[in-house]
C-alpha atoms as a PDB file:
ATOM      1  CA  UNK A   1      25.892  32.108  27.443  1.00  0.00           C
ATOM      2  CA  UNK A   2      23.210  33.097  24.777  1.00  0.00           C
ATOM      3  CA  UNK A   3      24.825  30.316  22.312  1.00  0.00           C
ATOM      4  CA  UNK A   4      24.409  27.382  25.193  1.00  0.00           C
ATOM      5  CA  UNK A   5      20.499  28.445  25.857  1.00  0.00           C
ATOM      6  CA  UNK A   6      20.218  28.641  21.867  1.00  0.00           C
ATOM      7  CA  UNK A   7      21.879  24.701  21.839  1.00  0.00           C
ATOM      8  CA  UNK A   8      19.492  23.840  24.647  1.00  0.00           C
ATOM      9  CA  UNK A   9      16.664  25.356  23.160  1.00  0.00           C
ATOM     10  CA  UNK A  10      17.565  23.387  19.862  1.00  0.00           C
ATOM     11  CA  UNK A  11      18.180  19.908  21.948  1.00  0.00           C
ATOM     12  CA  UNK A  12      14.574  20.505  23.442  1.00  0.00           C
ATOM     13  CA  UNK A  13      12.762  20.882  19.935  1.00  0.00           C
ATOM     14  CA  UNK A  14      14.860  17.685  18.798  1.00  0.00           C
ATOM     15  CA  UNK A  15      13.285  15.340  21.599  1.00  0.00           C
ATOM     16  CA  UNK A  16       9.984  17.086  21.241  1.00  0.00           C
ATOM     17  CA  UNK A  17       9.372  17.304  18.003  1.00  0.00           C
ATOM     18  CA  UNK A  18       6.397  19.876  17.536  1.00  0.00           C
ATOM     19  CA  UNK A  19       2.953  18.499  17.339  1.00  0.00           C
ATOM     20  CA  UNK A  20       0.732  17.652  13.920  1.00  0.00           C
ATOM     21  CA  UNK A  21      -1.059  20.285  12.752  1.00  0.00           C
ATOM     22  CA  UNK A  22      -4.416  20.290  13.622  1.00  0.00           C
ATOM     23  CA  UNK A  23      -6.113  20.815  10.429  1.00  0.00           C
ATOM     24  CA  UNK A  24      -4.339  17.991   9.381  1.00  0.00           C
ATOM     25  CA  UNK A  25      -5.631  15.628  11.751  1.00  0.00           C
ATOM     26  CA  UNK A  26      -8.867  16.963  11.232  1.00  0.00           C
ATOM     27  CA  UNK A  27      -8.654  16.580   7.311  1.00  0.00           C
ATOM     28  CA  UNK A  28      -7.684  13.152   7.908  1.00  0.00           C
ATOM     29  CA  UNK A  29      -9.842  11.989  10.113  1.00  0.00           C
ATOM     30  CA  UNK A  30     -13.114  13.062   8.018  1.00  0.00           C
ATOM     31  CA  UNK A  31     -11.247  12.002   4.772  1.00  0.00           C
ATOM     32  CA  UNK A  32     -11.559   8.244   6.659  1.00  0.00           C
ATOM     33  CA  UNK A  33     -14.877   8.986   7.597  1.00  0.00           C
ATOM     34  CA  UNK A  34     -16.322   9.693   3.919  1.00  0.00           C
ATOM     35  CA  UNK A  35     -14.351   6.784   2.820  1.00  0.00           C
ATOM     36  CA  UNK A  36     -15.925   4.537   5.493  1.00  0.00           C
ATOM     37  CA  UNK A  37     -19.401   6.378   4.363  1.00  0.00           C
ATOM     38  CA  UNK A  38     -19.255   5.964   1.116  1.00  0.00           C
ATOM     39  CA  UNK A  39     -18.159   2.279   1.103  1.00  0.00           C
ATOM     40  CA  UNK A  40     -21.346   1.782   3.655  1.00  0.00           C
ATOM     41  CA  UNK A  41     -23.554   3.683   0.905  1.00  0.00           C
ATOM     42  CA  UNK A  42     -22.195   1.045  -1.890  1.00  0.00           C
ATOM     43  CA  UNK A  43     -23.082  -1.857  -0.082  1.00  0.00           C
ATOM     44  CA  UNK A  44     -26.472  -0.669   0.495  1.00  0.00           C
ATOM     45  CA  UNK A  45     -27.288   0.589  -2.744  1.00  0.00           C
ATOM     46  CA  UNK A  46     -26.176  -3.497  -3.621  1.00  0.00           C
ATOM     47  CA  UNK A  47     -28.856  -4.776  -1.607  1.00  0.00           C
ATOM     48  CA  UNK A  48     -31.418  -2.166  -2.360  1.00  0.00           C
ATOM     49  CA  UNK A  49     -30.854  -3.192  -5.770  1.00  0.00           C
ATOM     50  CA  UNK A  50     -29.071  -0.816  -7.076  1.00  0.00           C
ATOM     51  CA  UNK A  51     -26.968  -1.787 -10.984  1.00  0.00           C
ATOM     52  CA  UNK A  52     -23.754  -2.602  -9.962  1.00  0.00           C
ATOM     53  CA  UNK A  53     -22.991   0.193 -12.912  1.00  0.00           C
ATOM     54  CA  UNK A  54     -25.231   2.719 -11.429  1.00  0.00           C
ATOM     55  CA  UNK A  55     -23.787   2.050  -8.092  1.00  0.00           C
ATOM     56  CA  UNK A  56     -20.141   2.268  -9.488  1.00  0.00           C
ATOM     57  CA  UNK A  57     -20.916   5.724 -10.946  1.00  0.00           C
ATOM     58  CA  UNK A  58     -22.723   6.883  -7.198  1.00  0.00           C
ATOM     59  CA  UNK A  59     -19.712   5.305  -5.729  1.00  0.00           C
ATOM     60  CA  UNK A  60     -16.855   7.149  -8.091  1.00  0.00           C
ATOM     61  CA  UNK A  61     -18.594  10.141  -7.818  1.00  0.00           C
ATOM     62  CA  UNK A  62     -19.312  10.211  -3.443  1.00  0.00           C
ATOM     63  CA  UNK A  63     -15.901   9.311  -3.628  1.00  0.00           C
ATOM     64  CA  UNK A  64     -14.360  12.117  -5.824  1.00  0.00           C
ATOM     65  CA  UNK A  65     -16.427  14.735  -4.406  1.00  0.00           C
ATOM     66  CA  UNK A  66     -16.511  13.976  -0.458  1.00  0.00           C
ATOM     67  CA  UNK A  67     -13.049  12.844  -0.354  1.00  0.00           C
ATOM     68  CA  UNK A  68     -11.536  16.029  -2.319  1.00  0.00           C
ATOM     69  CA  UNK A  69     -13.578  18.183  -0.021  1.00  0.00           C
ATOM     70  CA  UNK A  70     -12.260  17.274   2.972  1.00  0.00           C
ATOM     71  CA  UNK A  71      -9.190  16.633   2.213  1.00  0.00           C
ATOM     72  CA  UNK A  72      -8.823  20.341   0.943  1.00  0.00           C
ATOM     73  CA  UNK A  73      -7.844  19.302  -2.413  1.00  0.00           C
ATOM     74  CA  UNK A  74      -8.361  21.787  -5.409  1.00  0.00           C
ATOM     75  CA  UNK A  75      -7.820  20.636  -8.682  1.00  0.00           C
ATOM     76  CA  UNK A  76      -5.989  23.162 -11.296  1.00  0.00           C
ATOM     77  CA  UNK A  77      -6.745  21.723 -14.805  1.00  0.00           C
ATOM     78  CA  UNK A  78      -5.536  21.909 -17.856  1.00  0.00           C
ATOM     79  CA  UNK A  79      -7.424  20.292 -20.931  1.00  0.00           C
ATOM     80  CA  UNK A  80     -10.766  19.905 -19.626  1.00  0.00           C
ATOM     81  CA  UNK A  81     -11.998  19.284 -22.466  1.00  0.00           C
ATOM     82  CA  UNK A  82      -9.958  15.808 -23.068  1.00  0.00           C
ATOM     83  CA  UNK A  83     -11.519  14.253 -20.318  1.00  0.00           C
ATOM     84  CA  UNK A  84     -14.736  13.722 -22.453  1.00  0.00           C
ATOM     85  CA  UNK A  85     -14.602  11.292 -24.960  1.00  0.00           C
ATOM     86  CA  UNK A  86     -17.008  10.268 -27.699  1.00  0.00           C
ATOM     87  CA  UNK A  87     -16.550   6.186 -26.573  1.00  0.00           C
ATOM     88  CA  UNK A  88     -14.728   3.823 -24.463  1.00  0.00           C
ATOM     89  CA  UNK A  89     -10.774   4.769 -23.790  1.00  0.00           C
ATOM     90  CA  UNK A  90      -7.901   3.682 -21.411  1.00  0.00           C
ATOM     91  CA  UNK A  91      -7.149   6.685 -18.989  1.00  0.00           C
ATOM     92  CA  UNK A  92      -3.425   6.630 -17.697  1.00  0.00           C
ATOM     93  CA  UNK A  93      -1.541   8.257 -15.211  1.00  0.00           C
ATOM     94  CA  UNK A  94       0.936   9.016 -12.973  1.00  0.00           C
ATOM     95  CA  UNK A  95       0.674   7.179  -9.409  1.00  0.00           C
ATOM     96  CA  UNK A  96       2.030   9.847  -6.883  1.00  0.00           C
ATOM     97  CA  UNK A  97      -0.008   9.057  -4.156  1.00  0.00           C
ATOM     98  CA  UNK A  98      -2.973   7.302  -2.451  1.00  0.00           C
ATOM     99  CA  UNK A  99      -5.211  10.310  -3.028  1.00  0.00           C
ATOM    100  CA  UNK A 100      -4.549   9.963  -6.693  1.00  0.00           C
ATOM    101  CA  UNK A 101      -8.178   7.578  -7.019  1.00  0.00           C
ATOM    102  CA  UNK A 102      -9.970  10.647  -5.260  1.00  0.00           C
ATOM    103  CA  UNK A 103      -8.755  13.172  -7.624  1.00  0.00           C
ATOM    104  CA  UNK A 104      -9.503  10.264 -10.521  1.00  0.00           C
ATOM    105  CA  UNK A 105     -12.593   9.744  -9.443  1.00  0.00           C
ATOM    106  CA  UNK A 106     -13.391  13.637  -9.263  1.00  0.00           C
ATOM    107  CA  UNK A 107     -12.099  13.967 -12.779  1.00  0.00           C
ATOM    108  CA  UNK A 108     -13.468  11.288 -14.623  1.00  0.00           C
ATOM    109  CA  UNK A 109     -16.903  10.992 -12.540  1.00  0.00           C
ATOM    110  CA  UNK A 110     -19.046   8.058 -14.109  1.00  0.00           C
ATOM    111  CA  UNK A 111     -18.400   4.797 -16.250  1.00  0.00           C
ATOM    112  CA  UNK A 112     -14.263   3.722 -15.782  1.00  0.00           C
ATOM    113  CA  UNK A 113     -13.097   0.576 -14.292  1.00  0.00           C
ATOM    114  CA  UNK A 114      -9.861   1.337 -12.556  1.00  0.00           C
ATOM    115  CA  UNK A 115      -7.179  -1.884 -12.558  1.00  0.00           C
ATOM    116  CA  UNK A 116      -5.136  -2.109  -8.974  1.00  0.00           C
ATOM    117  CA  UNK A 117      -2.830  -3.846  -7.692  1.00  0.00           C
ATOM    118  CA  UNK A 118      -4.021  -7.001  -5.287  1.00  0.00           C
ATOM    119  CA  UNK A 119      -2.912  -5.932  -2.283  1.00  0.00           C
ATOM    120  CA  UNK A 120      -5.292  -2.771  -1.710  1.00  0.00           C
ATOM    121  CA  UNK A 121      -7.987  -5.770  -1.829  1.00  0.00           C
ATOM    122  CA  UNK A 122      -7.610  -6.588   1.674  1.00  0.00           C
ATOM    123  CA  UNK A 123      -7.151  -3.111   3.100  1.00  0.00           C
ATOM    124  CA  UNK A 124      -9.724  -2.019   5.767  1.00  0.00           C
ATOM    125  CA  UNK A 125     -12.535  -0.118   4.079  1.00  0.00           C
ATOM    126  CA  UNK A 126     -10.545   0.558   1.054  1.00  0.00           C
ATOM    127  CA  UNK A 127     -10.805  -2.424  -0.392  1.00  0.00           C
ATOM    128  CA  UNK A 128     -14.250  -3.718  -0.630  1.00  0.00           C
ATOM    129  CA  UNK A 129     -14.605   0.346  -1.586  1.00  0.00           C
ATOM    130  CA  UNK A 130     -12.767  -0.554  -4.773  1.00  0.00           C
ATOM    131  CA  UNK A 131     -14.118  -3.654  -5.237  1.00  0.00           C
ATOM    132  CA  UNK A 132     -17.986  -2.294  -4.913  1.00  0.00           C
ATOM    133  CA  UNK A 133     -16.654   0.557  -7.827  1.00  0.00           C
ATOM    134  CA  UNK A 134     -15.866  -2.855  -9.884  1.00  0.00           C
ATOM    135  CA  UNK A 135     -12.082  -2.580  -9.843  1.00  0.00           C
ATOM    136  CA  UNK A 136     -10.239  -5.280 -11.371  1.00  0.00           C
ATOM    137  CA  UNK A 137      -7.444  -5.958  -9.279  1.00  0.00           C
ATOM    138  CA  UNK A 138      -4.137  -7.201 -10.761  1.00  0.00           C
ATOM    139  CA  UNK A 139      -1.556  -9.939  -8.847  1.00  0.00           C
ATOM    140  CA  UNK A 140       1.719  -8.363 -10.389  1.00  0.00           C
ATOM    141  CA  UNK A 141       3.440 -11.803  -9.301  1.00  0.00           C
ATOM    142  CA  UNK A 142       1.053 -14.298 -11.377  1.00  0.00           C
ATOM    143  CA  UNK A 143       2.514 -15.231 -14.860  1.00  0.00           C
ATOM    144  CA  UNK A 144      -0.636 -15.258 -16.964  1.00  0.00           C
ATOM    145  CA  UNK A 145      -2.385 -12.422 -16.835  1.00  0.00           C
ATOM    146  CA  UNK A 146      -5.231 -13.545 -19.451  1.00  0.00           C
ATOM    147  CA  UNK A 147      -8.149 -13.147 -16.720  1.00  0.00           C
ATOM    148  CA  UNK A 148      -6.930  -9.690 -15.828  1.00  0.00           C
ATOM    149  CA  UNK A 149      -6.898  -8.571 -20.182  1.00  0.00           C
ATOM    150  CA  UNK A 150     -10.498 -10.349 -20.152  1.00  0.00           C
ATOM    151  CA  UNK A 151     -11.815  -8.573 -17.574  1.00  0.00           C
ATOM    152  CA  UNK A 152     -10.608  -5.285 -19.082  1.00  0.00           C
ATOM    153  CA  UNK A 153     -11.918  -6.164 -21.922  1.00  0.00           C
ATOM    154  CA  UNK A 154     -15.472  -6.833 -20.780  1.00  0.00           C
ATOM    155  CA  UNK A 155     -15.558  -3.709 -19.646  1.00  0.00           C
ATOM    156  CA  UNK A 156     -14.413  -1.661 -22.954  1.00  0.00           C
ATOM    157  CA  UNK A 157     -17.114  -3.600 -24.922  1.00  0.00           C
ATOM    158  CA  UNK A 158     -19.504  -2.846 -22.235  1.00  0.00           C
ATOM    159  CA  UNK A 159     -18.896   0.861 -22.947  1.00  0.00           C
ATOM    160  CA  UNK A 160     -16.851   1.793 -20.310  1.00  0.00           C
ATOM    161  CA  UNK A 161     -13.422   3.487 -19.557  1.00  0.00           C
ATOM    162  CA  UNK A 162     -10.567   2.034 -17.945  1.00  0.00           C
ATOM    163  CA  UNK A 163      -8.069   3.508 -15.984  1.00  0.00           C
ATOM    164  CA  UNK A 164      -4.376   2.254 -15.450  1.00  0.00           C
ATOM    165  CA  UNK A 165      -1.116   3.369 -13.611  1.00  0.00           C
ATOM    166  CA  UNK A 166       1.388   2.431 -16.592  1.00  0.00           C
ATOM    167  CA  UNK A 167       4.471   2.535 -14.008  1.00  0.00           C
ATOM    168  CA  UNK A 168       2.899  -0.059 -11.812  1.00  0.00           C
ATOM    169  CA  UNK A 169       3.707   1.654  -8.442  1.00  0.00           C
ATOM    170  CA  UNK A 170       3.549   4.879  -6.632  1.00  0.00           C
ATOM    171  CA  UNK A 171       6.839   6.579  -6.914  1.00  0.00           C
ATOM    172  CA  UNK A 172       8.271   8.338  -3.840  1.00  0.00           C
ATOM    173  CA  UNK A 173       9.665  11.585  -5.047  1.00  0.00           C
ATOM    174  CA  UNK A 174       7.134  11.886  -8.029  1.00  0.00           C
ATOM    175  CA  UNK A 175      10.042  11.255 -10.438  1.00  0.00           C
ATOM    176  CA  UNK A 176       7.947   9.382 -13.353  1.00  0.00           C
ATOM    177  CA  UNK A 177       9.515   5.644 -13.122  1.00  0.00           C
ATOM    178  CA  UNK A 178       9.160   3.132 -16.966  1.00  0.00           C
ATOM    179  CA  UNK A 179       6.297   2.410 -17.557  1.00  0.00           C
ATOM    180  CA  UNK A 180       5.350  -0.801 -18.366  1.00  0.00           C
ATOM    181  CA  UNK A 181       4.015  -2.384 -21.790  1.00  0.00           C
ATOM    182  CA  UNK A 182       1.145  -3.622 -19.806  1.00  0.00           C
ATOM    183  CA  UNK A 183      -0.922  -1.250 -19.831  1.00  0.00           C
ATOM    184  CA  UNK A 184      -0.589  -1.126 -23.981  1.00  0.00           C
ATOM    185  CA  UNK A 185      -1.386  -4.625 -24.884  1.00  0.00           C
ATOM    186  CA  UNK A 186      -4.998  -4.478 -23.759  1.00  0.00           C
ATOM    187  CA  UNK A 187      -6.745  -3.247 -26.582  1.00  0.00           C
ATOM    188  CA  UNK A 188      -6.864  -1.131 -29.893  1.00  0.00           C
ATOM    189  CA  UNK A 189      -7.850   2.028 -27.998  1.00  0.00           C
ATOM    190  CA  UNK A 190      -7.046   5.334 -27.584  1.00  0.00           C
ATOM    191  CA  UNK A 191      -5.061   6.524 -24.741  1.00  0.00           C
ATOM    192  CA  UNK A 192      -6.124   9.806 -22.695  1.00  0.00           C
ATOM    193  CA  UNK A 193      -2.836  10.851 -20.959  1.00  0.00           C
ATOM    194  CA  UNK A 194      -3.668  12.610 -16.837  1.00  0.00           C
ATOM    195  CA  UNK A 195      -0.707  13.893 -15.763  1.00  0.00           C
ATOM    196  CA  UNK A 196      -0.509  14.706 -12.328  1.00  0.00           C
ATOM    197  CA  UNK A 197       1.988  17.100 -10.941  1.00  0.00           C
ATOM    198  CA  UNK A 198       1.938  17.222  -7.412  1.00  0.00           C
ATOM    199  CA  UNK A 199      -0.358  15.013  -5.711  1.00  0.00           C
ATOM    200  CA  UNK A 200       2.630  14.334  -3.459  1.00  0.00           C
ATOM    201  CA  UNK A 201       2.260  17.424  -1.664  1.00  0.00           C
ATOM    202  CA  UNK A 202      -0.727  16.519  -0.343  1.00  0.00           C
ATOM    203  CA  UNK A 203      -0.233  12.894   0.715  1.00  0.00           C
ATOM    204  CA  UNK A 204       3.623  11.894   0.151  1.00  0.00           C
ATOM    205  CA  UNK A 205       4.155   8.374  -0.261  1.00  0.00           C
ATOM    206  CA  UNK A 206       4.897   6.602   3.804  1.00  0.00           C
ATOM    207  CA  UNK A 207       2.865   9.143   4.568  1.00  0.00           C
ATOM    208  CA  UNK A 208      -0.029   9.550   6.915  1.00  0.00           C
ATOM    209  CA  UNK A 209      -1.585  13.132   7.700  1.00  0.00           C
ATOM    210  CA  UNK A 210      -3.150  15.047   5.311  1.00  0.00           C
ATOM    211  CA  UNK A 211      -2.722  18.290   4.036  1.00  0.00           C
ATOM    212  CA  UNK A 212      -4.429  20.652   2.069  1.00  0.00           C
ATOM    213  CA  UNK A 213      -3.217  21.435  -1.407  1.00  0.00           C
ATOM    214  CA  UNK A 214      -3.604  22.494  -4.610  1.00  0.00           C
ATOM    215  CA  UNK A 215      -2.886  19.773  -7.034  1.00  0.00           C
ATOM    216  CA  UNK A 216      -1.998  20.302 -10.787  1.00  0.00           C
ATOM    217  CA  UNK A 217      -3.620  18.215 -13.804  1.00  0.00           C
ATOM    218  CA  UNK A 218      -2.768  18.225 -17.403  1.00  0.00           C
ATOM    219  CA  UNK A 219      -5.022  16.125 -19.289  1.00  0.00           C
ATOM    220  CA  UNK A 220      -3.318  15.652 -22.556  1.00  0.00           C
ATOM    221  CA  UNK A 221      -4.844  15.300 -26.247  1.00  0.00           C
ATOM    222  CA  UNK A 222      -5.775  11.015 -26.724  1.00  0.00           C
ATOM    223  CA  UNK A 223      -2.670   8.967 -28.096  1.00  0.00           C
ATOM    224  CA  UNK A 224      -4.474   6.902 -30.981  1.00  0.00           C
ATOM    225  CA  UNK A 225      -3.624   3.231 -31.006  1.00  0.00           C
ATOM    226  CA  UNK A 226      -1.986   2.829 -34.780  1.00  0.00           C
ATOM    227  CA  UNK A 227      -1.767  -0.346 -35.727  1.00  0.00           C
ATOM    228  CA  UNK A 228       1.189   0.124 -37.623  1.00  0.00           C
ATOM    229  CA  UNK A 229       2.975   0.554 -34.370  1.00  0.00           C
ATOM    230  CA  UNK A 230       4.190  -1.767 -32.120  1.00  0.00           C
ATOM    231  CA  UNK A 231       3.362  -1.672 -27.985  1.00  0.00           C
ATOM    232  CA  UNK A 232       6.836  -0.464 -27.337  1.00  0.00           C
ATOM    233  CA  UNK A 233       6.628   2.649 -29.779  1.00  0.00           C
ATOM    234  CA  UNK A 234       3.311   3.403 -28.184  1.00  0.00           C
ATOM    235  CA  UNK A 235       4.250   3.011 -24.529  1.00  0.00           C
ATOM    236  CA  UNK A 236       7.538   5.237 -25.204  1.00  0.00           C
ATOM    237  CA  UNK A 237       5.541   7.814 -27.274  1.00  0.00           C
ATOM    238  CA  UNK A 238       3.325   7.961 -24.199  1.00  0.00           C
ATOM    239  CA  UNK A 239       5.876   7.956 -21.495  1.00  0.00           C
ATOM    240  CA  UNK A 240       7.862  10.761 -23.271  1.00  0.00           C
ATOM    241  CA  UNK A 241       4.692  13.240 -23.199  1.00  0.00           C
ATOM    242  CA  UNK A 242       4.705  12.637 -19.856  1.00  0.00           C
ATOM    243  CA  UNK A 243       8.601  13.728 -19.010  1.00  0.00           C
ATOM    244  CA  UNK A 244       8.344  16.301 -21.224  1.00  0.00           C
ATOM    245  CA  UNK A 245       5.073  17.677 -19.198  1.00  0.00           C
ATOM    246  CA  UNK A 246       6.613  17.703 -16.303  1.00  0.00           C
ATOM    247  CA  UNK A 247      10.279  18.742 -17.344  1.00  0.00           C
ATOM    248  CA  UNK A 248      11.709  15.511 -16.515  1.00  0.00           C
ATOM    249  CA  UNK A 249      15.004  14.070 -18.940  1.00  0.00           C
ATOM    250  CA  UNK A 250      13.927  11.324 -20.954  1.00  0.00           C
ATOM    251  CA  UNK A 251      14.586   7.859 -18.631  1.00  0.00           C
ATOM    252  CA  UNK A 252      17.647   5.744 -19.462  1.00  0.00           C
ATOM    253  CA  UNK A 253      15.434   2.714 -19.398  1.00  0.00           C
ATOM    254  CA  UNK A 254      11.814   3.766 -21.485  1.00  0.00           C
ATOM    255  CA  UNK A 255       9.280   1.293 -20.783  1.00  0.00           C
ATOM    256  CA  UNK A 256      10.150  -1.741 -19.019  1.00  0.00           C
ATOM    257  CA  UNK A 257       8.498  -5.316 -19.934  1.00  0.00           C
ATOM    258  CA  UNK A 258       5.784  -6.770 -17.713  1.00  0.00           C
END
């Protein structure tokens, strides 16, 4: 008798599965909200005039600290102190998640150009934030990519950082994928490895409540561009810190082209 109520009781749960927790759908909602907010305060500070450099650095920075707050992100960071550096560099990282530009953005704070893929051009709200922050957005499909290295480019000589997701895509398990040698042909610069450990946690790839977590950075000493060393030595010298950071075997397949 007590095993048929205990399969009844278990049939019940299956075809009403329990409902989200609330401080989820509360996170989430007011994560949208300073998103939405903060794109509204970009395109205002455009028309009041505003440098579209000053209002890249409000925007990054709104960003970073509203949407980490309500979120209920904390960041746990190792090597501060890398995150500073004397001139322009190319920040790279890890893409877990679509949190990771908040926690960027809270890291890094003022002066980087992120690149991104096209498609998060024409998402609601998201996009035209991006685009107001002065993101260069990248069609993965097109063959020549000259306007995209230009435009990154610009940007170096103009003072800034950049900031690029070497494997191209989020991954789904947060098992680092190749990265690509991309994101090691732009220029003679040095790279500041962000390794991020768990983003996931918060915001899994597919899906779509928040949760509150606390997310693990390891910003690792700058990788030097020598030029006695060809893109693919630098992109697997790179991509091997990383696995080795977060106790991952070495791929079978280091650094893909494209």
């Amino acid at each position: 008798m007590q095993t048929q109520v205990l399969e009844k009781q278990q049939r019940s749960l299956a075809d009403h599965p329990a409902l989200p927790d609330l401080e989820s759908v509360l996170r989430t909602v007011l994560t949208g909200q300073a998103v939405a907010a903060t794109s509204l305060l970009g395109m205002l500070g455009g028309r009041l005039g505003t440098s579209p450099r000053n209002n890249a650095n409000r925007i990054t920075q709104l960003l970073g600290d509203l949407g980490c707050g309500f979120a209920g992100l904390e960041l746990d960071i190792d090597g501060p102190e890398h995150l500073r550096q004397s001139g322009p560099v190319i920040y790279v990282f890890n893409h877990q998640s679509l949190l990771d530009a908040m926690i960027l953005a809270r890291l890094l704070r003022r002066d980087v150009v992120p690149f991104c893929k096209q498609e998060m051009a024409g998402k609601p709200l998201l996009g035209a934030l991006l685009a107001r922050a002065g993101t260069i957005f990248v069609d993965r499909t097109a063959q020549d990519q000259s306007a995209v290295l230009q435009a990154g480019l610009a940007v170096l000589a103009d003072g800034r950082s950049l900031v690029i997701a070497p494997e191209g895509t989020r991954s789904a398990s947060g098992t680092l994928q190749p990265f690509r040698h991309g994101a090691f042909f732009l220029a003679k610069k040095a790279r500041v490895p962000i390794v991020l450990h768990n983003v996931h946690d918060a915001l899994p790839k597919g899906g779509l409540l928040l949760r509150p977590a606390t997310v693990r950075v390891s910003v690792l000493p700058p990788v030097a561009h020598d030029a006695e060393r060809n893109v693919r030595g630098l992109c697997e010298q790179v991509e091997n810190r990383y696995r080795r950071r977060l106790g991952q075997p070495p791929g079978a397949r280091l650094c893909s082209a494209g």
